[in-house]
Protein backbone atom coordinates (compact mmCIF):
# COMPACT_ATOMS: atom_id res chain seq x y z
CA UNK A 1 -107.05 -121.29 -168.42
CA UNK A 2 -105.54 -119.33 -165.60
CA UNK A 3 -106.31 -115.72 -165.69
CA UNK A 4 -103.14 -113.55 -166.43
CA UNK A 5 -101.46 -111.41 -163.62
CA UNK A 6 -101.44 -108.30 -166.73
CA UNK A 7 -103.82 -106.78 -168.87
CA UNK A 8 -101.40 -104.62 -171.69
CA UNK A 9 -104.45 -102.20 -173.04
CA UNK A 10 -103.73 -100.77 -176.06
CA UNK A 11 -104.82 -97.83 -178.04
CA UNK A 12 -105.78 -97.38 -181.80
CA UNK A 13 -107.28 -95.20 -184.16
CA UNK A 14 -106.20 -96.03 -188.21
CA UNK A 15 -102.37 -96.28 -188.14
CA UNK A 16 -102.25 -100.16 -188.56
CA UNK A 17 -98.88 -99.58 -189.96
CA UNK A 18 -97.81 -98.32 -186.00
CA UNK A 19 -99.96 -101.22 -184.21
CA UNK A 20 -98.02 -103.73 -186.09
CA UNK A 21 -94.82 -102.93 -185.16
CA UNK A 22 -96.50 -102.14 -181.45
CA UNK A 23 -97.65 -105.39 -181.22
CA UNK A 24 -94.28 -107.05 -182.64
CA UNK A 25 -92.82 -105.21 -179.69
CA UNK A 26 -95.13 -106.58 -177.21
CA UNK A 27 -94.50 -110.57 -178.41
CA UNK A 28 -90.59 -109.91 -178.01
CA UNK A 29 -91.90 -109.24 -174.26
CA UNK A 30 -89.67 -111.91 -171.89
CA UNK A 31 -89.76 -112.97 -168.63
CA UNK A 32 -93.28 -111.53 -167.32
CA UNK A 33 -94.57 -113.73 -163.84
CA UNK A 34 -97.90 -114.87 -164.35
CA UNK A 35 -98.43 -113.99 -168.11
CA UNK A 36 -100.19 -111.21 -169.76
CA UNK A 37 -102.99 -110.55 -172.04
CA UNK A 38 -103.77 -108.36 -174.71
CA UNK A 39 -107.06 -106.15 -175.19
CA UNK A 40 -106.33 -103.63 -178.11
CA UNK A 41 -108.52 -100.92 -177.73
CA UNK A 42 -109.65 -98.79 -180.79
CA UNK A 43 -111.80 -95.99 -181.79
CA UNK A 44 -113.43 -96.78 -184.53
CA UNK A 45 -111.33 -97.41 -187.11
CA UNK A 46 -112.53 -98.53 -190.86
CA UNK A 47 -109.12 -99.34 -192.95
CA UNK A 48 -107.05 -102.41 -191.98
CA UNK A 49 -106.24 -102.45 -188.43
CA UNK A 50 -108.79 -105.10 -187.20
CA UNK A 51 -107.32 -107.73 -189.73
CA UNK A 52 -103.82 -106.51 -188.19
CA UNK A 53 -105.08 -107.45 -185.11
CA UNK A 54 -106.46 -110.88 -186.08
CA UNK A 55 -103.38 -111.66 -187.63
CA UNK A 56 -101.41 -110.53 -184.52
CA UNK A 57 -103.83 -113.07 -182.63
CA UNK A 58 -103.13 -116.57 -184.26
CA UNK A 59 -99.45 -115.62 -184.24
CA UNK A 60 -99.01 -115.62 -180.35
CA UNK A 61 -99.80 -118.07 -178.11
CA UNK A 62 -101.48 -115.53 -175.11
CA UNK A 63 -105.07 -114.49 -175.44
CA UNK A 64 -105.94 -111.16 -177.91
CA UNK A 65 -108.71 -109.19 -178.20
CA UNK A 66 -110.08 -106.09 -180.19
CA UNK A 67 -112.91 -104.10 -179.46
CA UNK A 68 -114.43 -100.90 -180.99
CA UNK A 69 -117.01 -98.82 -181.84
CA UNK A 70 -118.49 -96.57 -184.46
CA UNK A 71 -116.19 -93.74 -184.27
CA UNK A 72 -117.83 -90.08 -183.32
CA UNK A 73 -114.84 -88.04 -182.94
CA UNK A 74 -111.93 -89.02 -180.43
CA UNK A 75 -113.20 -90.79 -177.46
CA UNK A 76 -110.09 -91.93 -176.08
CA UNK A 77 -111.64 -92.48 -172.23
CA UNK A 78 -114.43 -94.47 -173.69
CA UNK A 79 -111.63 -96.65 -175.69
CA UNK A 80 -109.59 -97.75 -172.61
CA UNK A 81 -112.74 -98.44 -170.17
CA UNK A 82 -114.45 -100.47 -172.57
CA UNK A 83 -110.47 -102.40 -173.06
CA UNK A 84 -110.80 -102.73 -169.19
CA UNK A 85 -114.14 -104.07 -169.07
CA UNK A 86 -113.11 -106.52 -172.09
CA UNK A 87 -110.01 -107.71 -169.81
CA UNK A 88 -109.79 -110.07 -166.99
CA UNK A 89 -106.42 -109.32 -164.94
CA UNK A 90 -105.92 -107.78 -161.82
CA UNK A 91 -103.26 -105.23 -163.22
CA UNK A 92 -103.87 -103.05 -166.00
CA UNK A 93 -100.99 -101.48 -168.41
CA UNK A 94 -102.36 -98.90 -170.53
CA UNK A 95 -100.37 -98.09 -174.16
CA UNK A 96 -100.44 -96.32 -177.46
CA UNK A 97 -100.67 -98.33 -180.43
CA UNK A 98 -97.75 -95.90 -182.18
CA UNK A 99 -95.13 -96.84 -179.18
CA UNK A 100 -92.50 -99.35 -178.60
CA UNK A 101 -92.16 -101.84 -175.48
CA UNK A 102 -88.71 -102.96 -174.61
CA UNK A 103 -88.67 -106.36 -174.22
CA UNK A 104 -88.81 -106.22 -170.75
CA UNK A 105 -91.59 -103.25 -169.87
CA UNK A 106 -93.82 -105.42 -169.12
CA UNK A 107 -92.03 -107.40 -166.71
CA UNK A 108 -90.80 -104.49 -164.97
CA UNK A 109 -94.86 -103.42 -164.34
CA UNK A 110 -95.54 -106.75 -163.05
CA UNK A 111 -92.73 -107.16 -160.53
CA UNK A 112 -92.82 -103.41 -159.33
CA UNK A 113 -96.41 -103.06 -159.28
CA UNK A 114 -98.38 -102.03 -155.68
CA UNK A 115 -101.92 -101.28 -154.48
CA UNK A 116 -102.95 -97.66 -154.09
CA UNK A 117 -99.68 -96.83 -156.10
CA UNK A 118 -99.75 -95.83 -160.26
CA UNK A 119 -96.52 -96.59 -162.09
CA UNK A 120 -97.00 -94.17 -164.34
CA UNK A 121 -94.31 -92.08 -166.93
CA UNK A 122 -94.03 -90.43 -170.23
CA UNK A 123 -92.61 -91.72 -173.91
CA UNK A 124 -89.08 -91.37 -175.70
CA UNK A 125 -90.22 -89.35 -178.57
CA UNK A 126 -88.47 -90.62 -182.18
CA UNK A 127 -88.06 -88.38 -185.16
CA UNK A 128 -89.32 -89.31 -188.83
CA UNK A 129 -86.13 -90.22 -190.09
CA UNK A 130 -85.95 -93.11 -187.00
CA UNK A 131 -89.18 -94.16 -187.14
CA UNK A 132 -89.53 -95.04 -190.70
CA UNK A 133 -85.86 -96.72 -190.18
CA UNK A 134 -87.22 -99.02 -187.50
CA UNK A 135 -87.71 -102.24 -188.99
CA UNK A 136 -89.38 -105.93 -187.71
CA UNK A 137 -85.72 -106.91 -187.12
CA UNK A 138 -85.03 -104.39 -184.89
CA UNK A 139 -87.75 -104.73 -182.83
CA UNK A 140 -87.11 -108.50 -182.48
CA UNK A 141 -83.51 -107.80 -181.38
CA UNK A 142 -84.65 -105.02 -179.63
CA UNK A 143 -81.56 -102.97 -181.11
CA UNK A 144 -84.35 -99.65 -181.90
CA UNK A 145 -83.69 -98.50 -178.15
CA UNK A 146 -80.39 -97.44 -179.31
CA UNK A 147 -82.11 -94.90 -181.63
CA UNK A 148 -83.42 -92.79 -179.22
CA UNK A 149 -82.21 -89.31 -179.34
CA UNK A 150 -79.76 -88.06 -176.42
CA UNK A 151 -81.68 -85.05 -175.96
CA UNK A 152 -84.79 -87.35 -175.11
CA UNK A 153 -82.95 -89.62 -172.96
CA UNK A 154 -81.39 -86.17 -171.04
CA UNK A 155 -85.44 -85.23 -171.08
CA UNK A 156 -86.47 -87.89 -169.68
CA UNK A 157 -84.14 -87.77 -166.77
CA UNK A 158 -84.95 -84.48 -166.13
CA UNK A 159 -88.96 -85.36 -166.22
CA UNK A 160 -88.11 -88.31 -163.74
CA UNK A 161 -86.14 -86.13 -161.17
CA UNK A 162 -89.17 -83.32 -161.22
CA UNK A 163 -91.70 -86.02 -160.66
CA UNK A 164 -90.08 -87.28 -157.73
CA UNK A 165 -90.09 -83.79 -156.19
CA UNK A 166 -93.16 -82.86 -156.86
CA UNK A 167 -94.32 -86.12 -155.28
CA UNK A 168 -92.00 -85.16 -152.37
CA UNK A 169 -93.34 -81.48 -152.14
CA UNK A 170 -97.04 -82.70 -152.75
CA UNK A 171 -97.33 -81.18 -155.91
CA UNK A 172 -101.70 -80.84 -156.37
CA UNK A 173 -101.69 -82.06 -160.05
CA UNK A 174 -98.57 -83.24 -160.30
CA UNK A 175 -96.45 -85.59 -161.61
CA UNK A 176 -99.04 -86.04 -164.68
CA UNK A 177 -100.69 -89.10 -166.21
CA UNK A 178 -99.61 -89.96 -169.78
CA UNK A 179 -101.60 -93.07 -170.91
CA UNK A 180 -98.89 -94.19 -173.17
CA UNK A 181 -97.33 -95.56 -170.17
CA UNK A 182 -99.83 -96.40 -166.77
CA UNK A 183 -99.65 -99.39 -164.74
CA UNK A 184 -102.46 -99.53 -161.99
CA UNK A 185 -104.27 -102.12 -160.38
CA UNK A 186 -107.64 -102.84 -161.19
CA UNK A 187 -109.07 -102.19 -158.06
CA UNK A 188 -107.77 -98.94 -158.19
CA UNK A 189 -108.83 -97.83 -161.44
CA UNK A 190 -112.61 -99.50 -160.65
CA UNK A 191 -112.38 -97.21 -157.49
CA UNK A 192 -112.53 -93.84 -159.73
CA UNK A 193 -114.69 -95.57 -161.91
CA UNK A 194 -112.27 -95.29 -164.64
CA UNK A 195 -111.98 -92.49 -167.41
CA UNK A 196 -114.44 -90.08 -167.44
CA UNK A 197 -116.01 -90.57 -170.99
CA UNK A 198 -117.25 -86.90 -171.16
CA UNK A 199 -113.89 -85.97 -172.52
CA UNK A 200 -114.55 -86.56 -176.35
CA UNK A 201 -111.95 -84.63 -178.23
CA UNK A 202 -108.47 -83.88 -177.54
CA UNK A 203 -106.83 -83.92 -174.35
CA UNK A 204 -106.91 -83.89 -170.85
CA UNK A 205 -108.46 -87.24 -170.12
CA UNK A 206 -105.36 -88.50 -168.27
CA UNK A 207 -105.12 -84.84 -166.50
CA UNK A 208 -108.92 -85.62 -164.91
CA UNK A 209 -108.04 -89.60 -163.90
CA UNK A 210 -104.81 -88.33 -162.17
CA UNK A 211 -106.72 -85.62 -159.93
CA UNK A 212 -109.83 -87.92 -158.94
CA UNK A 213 -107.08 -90.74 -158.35
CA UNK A 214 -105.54 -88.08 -155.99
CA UNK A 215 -109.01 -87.72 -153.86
CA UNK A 216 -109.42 -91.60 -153.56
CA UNK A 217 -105.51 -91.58 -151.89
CA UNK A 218 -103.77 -93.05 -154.69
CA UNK A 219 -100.42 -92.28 -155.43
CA UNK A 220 -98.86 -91.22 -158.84
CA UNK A 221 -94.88 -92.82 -158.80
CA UNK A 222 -92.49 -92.11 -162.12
CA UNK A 223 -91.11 -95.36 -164.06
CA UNK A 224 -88.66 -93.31 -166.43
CA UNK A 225 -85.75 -93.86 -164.67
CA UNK A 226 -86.63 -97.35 -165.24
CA UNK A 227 -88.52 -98.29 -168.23
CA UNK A 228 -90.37 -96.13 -170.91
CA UNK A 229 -91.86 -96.61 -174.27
CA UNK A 230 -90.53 -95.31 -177.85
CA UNK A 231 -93.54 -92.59 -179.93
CA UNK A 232 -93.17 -93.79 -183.42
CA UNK A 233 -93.26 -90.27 -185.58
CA UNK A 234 -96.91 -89.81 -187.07
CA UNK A 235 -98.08 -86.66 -189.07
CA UNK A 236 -99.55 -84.29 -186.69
CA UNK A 237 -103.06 -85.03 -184.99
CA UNK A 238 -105.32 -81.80 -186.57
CA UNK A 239 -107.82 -82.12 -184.09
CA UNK A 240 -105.23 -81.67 -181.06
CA UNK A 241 -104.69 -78.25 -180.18
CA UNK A 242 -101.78 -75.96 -180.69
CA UNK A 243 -101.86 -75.46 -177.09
CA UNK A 244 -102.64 -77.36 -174.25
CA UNK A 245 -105.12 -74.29 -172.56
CA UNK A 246 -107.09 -74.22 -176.16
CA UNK A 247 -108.39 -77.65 -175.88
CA UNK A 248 -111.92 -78.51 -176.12
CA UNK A 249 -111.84 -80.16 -173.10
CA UNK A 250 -109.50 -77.95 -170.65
CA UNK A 251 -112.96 -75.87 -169.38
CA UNK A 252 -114.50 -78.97 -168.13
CA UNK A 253 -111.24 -80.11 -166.86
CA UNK A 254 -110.78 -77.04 -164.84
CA UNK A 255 -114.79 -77.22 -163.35
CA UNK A 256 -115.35 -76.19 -159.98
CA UNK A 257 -115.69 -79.71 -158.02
CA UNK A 258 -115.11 -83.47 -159.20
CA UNK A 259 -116.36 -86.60 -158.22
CA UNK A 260 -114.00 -89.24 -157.00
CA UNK A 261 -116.13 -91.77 -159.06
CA UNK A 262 -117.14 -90.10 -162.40
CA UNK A 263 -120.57 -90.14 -163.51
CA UNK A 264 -119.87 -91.17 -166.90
CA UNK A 265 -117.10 -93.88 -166.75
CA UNK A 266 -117.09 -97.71 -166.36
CA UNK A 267 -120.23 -97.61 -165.36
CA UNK A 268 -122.89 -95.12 -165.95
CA UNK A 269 -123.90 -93.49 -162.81
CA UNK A 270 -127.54 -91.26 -162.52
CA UNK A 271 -127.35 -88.03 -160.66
CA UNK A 272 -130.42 -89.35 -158.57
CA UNK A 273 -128.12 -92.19 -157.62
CA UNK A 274 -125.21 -90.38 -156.03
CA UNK A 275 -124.47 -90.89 -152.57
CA UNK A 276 -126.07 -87.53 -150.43
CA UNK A 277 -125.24 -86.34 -147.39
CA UNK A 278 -127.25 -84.07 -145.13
CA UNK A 279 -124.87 -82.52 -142.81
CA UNK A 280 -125.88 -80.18 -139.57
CA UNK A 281 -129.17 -79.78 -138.34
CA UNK A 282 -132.26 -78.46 -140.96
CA UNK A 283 -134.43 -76.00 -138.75
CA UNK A 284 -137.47 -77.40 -140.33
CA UNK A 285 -137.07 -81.10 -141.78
CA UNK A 286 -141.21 -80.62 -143.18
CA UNK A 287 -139.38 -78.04 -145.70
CA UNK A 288 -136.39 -80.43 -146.82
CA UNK A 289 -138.13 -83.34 -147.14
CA UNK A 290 -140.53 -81.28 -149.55
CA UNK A 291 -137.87 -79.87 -151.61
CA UNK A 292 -135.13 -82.80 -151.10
CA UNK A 293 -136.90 -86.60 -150.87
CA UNK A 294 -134.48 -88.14 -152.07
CA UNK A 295 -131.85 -87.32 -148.83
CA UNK A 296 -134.38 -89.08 -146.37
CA UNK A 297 -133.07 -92.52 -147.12
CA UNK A 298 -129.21 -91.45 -147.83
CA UNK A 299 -128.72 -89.05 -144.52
CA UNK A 300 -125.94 -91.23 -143.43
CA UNK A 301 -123.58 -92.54 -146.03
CA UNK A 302 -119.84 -93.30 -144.87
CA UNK A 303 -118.29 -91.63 -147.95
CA UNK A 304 -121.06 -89.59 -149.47
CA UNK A 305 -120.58 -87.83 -153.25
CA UNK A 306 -122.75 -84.92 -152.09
CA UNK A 307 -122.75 -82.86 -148.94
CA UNK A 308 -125.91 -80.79 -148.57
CA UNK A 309 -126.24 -77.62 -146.15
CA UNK A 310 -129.70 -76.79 -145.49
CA UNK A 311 -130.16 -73.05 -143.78
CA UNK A 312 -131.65 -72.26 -141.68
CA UNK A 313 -130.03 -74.52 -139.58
CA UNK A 314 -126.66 -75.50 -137.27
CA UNK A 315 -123.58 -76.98 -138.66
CA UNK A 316 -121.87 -76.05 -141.52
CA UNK A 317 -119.54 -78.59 -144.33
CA UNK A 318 -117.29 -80.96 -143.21
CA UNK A 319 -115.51 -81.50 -146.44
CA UNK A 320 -115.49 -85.27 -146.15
CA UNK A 321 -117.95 -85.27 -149.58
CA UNK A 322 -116.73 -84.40 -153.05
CA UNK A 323 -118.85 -81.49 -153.58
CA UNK A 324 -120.82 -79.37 -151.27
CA UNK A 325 -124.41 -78.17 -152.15
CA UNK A 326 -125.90 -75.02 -150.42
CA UNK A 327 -129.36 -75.05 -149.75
CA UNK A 328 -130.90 -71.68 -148.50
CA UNK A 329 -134.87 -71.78 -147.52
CA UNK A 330 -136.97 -68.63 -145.89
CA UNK A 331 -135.01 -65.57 -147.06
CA UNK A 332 -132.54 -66.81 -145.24
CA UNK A 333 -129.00 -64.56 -144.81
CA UNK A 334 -126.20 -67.08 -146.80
CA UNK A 335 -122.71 -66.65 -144.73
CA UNK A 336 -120.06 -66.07 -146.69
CA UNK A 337 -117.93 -69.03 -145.27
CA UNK A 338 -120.42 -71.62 -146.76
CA UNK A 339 -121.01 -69.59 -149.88
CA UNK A 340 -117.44 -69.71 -150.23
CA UNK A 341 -116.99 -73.46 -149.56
CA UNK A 342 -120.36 -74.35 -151.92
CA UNK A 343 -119.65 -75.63 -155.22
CA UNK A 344 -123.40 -74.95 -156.16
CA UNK A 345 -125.55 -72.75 -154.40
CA UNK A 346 -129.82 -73.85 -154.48
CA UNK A 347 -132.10 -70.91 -153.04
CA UNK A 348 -135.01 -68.37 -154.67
CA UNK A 349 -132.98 -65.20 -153.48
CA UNK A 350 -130.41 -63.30 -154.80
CA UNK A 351 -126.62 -63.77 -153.91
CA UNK A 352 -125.93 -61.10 -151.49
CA UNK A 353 -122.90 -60.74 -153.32
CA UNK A 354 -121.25 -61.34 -156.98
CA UNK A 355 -119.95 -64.93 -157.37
CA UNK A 356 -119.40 -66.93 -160.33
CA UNK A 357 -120.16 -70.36 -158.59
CA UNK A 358 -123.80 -71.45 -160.06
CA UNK A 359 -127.04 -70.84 -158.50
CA UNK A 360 -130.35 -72.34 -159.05
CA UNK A 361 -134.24 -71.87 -157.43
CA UNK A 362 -135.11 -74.32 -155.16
CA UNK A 363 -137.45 -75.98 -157.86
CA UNK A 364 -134.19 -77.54 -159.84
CA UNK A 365 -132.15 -79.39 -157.40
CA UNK A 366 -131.52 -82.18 -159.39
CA UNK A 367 -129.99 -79.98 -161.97
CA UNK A 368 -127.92 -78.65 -159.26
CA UNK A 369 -126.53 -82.17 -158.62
CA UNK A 370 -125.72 -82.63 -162.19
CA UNK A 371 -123.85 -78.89 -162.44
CA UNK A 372 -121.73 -80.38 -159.59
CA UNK A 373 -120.97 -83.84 -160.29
């Protein structure tokens, strides 16, 4: 069987009632070049939804999988990597299992799609009343996209024009990454390594895959003024918080440095096995080889995860690394440019003055590497 050109990846956690009518939505798909398959993606989930699923499967005639784990709280990044890992296509198409595809979403990824670029946009959000009015026969018609409210539609216009300038301006963090609608290729996504599964809880998953997708020179590019899902109404989530800054995982979000390739993501990556750097030129290689081993067989890596300044010494950071690690032997006097540029600072002394950036004795430079990666 040839492998499809589209892997849809869907999302799920106990609303089989929503995943039906999802996957309804996706059969009524028409037109897509090359075919598609189906991976739907769930956290854990102990009431019906598998034998929704299984049903869903010997209905269609393209390939569908599930695959889940024991749930232990909301591990949304873990969900869609191990979806990814369970697919085969060179395009993935990540989706909610409480939204709506018009019938020709998919289609629209596939045709559109490019490397190094993320198709990427938000969802038409439908009230109670709608939702619960949405039946199989509109979905097969595809009459429910005339439900949608006109103060969505006008929102979603207005989200569509401000991500094109702030792709135009260069906006650092945005236009965002809502994973009820992202279409990016596989090579891409393999690239960052995928979600970062340290986010367990609420929020801000997308947020981190968006800014490391940003260091490896992939571009974000809106879809709404093209195609978009439809939110189904669902009670609201209590373990999502009232605001976005009160999440559990906005302080880890906001950390000091971030590798382009996450540590903890489609593959499992050890601190001792990032890629190190040693830039400029150690006064006394005895010392770092007695502190640092591990950099005398990674001293030249073309795109290093670690950049480490040993002082005394010449040179200073280049910045081509994802973090930068400060090494200060001897007593020696830290400069405040490179204390300024470190993301972790490794030395027996004192800072010569107060900084919040993390320090640790020369004894624990591996747990340096883990504070910054």
């Amino acid at each position: 069987m040839a492998v499809p050109q589209i892997a849809l990846l869907v999302s799920s956690y106990e609303r089989p009632g929503h995943l039906q009518r999802c996957l309804l939505s996706i059969a009524c798909q028409r037109d897509v070049p090359g075919g598609f398959e189906v991976v739907v993606t769930d956290d854990g989930s102990t009431d019906e939804t598998e034998q929704v699923v299984r049903d869903f499967a010997r209905s269609v005639d393209f390939q569908v999988q599930f695959v889940t784990h024991l749930h232990n709280g909301f591990q949304l990044a873990r969900c869609r990597n191990n979806g990814v890992k369970a697919s085969q296509a060179p395009y993935l198409l990540f989706l909610d299992g409480d939204c709506l595809l018009p019938s020709d979403h998919v289609s629209w990824h596939v045709r559109q799609r490019r490397r190094h670029v993320v198709s990427a946009g938000d969802c038409c959000r439908l009230d109670q009343v709608t939702s619960e009015q949405i039946n199989d026969s509109k979905i097969r018609d595809g009459s429910f996209v005339n439900t949608a409210p006109r103060a969505e539609l006008r929102r979603m216009a207005r989200q569509h024009r401000k991500a094109v300038l702030y792709n135009l301006i260069r906006h650092a963090t945005k236009p965002k990454l809502i994973g009820n609608n992202i279409g990016i290729a596989r090579e891409d996504y393999e690239r960052v390594n995928g979600y970062d599964e340290r986010f367990v809880g609420w929020g801000c998953e997308d947020d981190d895959l968006r800014l490391r997708l940003r260091q490896a020179g992939i571009r974000i590019q809106s879809v709404m003024n093209r195609t978009f899902t439809y939110h189904l109404w669902h009670p609201y989530v209590p373990s999502a918080a009232l605001e976005w800054k009160a999440g559990p995982n906005v302080k880890y979000l906001q950390r000091q440095s971030r590798l382009t390739r996450c540590l903890s993501g489609m593959t499992h990556r050890k601190p001792e096995e990032l890629a190190t750097s040693l830039t400029g030129q150690p006064q006394s290689y005895g010392q770092v080889v007695e502190f640092l081993p591990q950099l005398t067989s990674q001293a030249t890596v073309d795109t290093p995860d670690i950049e480490v300044l040993v002082l005394p010494g010449t040179g200073e950071f280049t910045g081509q690394a994802d973090c930068q690690l400060l090494v200060v032997l001897d007593g020696t006097p830290i400069p405040a440019r490179q204390l300024r540029r470190a993301d972790a600072i490794v030395t027996d002394q004192l800072p010569p003055v107060p900084t919040a950036k993390p320090y640790f004795p020369l004894s624990q430079f591996q747990e340096a590497v883990r504070a910054v990666a």
